[in-house]
C-alpha atoms as a PDB file:
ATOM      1  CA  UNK A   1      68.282 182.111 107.093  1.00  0.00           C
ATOM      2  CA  UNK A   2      65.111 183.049 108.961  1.00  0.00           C
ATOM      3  CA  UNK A   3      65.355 183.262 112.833  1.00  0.00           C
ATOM      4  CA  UNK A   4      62.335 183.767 115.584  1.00  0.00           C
ATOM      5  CA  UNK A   5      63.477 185.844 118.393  1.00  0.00           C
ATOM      6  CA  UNK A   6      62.817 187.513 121.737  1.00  0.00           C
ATOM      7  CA  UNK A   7      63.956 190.754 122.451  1.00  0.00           C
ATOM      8  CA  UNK A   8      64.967 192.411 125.775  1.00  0.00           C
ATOM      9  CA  UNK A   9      65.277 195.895 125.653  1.00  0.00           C
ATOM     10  CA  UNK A  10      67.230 198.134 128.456  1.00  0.00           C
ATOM     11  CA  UNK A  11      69.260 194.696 129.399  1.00  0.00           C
ATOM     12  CA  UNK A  12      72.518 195.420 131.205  1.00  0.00           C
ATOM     13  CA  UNK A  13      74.233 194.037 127.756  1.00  0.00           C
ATOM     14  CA  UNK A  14      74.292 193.496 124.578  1.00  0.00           C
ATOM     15  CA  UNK A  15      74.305 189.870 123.732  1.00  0.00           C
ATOM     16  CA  UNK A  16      72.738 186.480 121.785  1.00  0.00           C
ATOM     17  CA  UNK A  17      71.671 184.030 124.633  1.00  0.00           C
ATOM     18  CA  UNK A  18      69.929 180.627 124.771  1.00  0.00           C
ATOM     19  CA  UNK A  19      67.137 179.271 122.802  1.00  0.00           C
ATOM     20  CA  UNK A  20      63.529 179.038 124.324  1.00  0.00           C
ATOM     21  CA  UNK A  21      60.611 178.033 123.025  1.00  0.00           C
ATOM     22  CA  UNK A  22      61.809 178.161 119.293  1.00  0.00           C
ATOM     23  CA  UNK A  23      62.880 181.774 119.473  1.00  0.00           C
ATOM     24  CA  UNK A  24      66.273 183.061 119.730  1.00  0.00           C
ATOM     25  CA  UNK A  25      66.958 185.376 123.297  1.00  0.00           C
ATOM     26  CA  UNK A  26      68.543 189.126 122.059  1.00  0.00           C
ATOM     27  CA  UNK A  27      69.404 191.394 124.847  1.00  0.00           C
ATOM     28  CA  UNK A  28      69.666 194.692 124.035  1.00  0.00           C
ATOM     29  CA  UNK A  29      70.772 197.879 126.172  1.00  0.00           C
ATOM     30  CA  UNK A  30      68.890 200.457 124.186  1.00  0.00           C
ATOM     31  CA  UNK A  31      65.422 201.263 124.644  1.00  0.00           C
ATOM     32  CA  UNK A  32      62.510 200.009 122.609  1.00  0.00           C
ATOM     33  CA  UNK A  33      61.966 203.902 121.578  1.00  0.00           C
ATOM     34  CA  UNK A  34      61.909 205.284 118.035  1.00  0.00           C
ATOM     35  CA  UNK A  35      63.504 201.939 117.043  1.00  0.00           C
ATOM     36  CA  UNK A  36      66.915 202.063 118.587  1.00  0.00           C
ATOM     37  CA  UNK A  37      66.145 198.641 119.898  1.00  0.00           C
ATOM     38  CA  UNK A  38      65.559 197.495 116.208  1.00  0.00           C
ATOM     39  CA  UNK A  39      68.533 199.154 115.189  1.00  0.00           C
ATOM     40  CA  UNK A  40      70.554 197.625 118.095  1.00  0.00           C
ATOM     41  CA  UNK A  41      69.573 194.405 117.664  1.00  0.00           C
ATOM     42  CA  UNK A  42      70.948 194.574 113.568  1.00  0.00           C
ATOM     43  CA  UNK A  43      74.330 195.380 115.456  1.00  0.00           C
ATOM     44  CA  UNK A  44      74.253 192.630 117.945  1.00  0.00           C
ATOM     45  CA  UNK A  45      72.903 189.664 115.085  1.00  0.00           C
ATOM     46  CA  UNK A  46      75.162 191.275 112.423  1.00  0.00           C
ATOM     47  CA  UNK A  47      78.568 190.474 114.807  1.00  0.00           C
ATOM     48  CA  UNK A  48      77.212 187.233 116.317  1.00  0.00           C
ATOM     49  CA  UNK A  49      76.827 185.705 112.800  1.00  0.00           C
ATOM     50  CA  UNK A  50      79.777 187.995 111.323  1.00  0.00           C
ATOM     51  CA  UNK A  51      77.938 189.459 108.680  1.00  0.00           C
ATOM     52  CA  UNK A  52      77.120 193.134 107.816  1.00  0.00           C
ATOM     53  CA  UNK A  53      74.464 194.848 109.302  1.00  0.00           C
ATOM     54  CA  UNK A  54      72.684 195.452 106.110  1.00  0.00           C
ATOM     55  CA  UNK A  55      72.144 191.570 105.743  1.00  0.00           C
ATOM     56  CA  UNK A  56      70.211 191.493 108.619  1.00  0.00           C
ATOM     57  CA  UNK A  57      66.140 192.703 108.105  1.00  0.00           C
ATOM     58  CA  UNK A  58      63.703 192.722 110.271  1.00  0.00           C
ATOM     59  CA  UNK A  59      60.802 190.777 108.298  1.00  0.00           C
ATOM     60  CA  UNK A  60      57.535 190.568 111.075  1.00  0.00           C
ATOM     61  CA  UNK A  61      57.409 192.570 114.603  1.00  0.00           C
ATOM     62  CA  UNK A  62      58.778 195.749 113.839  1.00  0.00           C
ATOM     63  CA  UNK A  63      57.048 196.915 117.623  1.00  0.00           C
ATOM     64  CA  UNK A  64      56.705 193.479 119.149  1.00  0.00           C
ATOM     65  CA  UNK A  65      58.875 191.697 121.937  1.00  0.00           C
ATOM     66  CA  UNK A  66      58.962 188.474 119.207  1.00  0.00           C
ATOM     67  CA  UNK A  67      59.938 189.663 115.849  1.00  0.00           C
ATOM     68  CA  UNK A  68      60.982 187.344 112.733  1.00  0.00           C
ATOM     69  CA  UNK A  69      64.385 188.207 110.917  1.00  0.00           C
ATOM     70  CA  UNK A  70      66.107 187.742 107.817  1.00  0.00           C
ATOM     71  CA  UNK A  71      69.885 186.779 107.725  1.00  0.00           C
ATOM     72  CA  UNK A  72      71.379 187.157 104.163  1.00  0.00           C
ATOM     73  CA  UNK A  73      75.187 186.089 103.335  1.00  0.00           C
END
């Protein structure tokens, strides 16, 4: 499954919110430095859809606010 989401980095919590404009809302506490947000937002999809974090990849937007990922399993 491919997703389109919005990231918010240094949010209060961690958590998978509403949809808007086509793109999926992922708050995130950690900071979007040296990819912690990246890696934080693999932990926060990975328990919403209850897979393992390695089945969740980060296809387009590596250092962008709207990134495109991959969900396998």
């Amino acid at each position: 499954m491919i997703l389109q989401i919005r990231v918010k980095a240094n949010a209060k919590s961690n958590s998978v919110s509403e949809v808007v404009n086509d793109r999926l809302i992922v708050s995130v506490q950690a900071p979007a430095v040296d990819g912690k947000a990246n890696e934080a937002i693999k932990k926060v999809l990975a328990k919403h859809f209850k897979v393992n974090q390695r089945d969740i990849e980060i296809i387009s937007g590596e250092k962008s606010r709207d990134k495109k990922i991959k969900v396998a399993g």
